[in-house]
C-alpha atoms as a PDB file:
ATOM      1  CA  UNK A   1     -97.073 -12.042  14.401  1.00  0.00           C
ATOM      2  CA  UNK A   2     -99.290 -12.083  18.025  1.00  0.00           C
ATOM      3  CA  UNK A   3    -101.485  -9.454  18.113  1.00  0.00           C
ATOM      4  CA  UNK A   4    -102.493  -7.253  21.656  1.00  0.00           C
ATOM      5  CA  UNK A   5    -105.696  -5.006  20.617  1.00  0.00           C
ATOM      6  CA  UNK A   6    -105.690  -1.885  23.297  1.00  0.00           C
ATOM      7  CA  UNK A   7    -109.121  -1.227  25.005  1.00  0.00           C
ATOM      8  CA  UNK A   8    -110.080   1.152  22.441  1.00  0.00           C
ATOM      9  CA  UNK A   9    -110.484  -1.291  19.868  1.00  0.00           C
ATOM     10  CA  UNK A  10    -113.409  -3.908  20.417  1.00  0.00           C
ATOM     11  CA  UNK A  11    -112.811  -7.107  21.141  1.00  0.00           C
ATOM     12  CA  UNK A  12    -114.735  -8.411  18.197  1.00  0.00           C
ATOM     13  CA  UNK A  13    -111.620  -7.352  15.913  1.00  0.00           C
ATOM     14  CA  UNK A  14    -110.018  -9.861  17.987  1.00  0.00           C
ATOM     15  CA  UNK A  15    -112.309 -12.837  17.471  1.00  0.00           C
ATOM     16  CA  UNK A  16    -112.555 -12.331  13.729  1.00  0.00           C
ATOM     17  CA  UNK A  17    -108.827 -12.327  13.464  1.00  0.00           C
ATOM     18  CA  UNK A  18    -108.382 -15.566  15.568  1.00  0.00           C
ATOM     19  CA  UNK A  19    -111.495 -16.869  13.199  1.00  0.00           C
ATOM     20  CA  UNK A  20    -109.338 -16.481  10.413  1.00  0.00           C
ATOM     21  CA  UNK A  21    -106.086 -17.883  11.813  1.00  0.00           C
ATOM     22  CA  UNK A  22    -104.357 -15.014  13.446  1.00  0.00           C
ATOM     23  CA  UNK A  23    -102.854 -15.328  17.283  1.00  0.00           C
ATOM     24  CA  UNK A  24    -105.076 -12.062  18.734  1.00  0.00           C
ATOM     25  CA  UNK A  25    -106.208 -10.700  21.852  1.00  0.00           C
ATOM     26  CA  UNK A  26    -107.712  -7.894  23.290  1.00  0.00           C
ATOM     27  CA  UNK A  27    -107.435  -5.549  26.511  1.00  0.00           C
ATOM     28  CA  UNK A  28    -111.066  -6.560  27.478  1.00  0.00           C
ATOM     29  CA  UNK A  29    -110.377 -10.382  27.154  1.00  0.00           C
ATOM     30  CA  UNK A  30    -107.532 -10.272  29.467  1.00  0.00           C
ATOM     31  CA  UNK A  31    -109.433  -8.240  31.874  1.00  0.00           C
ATOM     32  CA  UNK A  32    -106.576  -5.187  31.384  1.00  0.00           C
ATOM     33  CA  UNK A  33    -109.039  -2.260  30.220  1.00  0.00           C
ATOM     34  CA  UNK A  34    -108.146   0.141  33.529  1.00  0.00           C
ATOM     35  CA  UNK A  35    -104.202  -0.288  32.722  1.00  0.00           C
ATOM     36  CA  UNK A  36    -101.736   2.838  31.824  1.00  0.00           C
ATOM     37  CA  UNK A  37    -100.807   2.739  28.010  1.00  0.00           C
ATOM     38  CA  UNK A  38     -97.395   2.231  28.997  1.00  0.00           C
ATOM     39  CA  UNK A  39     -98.798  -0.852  31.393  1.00  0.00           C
ATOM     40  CA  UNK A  40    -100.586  -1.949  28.508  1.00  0.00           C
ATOM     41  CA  UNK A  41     -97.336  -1.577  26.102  1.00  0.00           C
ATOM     42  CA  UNK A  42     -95.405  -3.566  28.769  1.00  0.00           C
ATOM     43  CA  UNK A  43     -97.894  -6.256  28.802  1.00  0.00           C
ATOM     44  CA  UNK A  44     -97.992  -6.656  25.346  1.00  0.00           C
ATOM     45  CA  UNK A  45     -94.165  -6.692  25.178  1.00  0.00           C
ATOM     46  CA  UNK A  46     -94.110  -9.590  28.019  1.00  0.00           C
ATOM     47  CA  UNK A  47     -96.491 -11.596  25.870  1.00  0.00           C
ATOM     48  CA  UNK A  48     -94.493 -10.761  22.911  1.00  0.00           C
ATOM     49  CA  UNK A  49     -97.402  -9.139  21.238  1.00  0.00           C
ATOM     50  CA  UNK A  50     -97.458  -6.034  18.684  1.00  0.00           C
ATOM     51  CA  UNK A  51     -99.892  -3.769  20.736  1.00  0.00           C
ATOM     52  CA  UNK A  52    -102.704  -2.456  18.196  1.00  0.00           C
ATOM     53  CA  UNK A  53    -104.085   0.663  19.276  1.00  0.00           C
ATOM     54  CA  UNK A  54    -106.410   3.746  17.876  1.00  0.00           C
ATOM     55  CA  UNK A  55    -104.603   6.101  20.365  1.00  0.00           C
ATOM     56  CA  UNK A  56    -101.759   7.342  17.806  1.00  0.00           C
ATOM     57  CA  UNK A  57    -101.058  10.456  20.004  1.00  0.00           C
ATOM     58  CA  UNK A  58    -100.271   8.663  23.035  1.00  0.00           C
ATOM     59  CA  UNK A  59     -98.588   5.393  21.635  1.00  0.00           C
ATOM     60  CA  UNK A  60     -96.186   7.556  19.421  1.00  0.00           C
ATOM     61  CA  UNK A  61     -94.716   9.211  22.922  1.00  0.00           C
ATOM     62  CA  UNK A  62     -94.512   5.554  24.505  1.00  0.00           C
ATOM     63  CA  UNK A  63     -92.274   4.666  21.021  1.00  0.00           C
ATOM     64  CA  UNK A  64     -90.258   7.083  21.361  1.00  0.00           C
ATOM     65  CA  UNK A  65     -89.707   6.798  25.368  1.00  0.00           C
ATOM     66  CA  UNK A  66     -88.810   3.172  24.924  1.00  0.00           C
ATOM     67  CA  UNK A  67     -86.182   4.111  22.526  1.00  0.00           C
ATOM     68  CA  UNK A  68     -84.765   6.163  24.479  1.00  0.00           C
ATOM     69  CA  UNK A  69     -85.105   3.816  27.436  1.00  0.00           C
ATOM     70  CA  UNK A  70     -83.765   1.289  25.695  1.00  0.00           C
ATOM     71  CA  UNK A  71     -87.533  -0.903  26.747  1.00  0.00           C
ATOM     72  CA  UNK A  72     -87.779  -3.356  23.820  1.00  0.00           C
ATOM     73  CA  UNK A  73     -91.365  -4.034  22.551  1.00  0.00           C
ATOM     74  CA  UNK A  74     -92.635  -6.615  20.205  1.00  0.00           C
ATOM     75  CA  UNK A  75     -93.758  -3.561  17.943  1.00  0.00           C
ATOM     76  CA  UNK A  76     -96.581  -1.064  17.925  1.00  0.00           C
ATOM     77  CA  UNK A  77     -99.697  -0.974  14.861  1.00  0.00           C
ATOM     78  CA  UNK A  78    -101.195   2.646  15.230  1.00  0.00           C
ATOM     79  CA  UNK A  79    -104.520   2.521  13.537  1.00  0.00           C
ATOM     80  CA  UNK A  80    -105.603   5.528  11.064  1.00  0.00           C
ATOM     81  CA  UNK A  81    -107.793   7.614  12.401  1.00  0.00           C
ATOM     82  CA  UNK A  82    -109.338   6.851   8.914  1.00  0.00           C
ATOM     83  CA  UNK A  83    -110.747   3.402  10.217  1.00  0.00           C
ATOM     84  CA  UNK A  84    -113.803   4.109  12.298  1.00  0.00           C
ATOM     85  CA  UNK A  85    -113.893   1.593  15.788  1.00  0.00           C
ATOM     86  CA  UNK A  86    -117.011   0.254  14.421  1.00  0.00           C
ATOM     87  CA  UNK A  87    -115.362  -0.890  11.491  1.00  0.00           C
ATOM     88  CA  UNK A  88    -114.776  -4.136  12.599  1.00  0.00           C
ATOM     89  CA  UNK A  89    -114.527  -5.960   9.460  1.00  0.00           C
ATOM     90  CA  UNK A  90    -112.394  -3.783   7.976  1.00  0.00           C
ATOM     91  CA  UNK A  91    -109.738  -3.125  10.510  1.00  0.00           C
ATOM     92  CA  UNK A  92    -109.903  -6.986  10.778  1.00  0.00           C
ATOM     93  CA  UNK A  93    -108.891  -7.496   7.766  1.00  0.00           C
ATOM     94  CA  UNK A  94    -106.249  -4.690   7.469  1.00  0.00           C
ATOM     95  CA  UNK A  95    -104.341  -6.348  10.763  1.00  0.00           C
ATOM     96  CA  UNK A  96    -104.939  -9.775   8.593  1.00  0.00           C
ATOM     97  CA  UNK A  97    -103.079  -8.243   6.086  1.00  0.00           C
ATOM     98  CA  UNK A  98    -100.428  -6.756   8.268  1.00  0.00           C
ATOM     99  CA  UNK A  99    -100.155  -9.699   9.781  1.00  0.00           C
ATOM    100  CA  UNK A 100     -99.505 -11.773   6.409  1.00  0.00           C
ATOM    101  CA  UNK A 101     -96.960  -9.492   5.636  1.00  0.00           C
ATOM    102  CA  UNK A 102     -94.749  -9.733   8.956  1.00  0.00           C
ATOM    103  CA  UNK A 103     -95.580 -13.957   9.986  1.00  0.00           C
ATOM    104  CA  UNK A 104     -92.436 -13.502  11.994  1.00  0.00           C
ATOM    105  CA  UNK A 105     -93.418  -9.918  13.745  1.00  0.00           C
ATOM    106  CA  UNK A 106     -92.223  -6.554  13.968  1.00  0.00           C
ATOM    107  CA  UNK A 107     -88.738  -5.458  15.125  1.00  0.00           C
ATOM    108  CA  UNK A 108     -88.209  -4.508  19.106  1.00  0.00           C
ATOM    109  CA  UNK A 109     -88.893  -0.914  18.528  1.00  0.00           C
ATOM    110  CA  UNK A 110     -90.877  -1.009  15.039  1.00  0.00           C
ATOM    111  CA  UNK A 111     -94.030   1.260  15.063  1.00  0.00           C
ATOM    112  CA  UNK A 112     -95.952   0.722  11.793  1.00  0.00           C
ATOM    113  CA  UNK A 113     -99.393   2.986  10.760  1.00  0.00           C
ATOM    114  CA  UNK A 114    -102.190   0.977   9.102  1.00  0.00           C
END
């Protein structure tokens, strides 16, 4: 599984989890931190990337919408409010684990809460 990390999450999530093997990137490393969450879904979905995000409220509309659009995504990892953005290390190694448990990636319309 590639992982997208949305602009709420630091980008330090994303160098621990290519330290440890994983295929990650964030919103600030690709320079995409003023995009719409549905431009940042898209993006994600062109790279073939499960877009990781804190912003449950918002990404659980933009699910929904693509169903009903019929917009494929490469799947969406909604982050528990429970897991503090300066918990690096930890959500690090809960999308390590995540990732371990999908190698081949989430369904076109799969939505998973860590």
């Amino acid at each position: 599984m590639k992982l997208y990390l949305d602009e709420d999450l630091s980008p330090q999530i994303a160098r621990r989890l290519r330290e440890a093997g994983v295929d990650a990137v964030s919103a600030h490393e690709t320079g995409n931190v003023q995009l719409s969450d549905r431009e940042q879904l898209r993006h994600a979905a062109a790279e073939g990337r499960a877009l990781v995000t804190r912003n449950i409220r918002h990404f659980v509309v933009l699910a929904r919408d693509a169903i009903a659009r019929q917009e494929p995504h490469a799947g969406i990892v909604l982050c528990s409010p429970s897991l503090q953005g300066f918990e690096i290390a930890r959500i690090a190694a809960a999308l390590g684990r995540v990732v371990r448990r999908h190698p081949a990636g989430l369904g076109p319309f799969d939505v998973l809460y860590l």
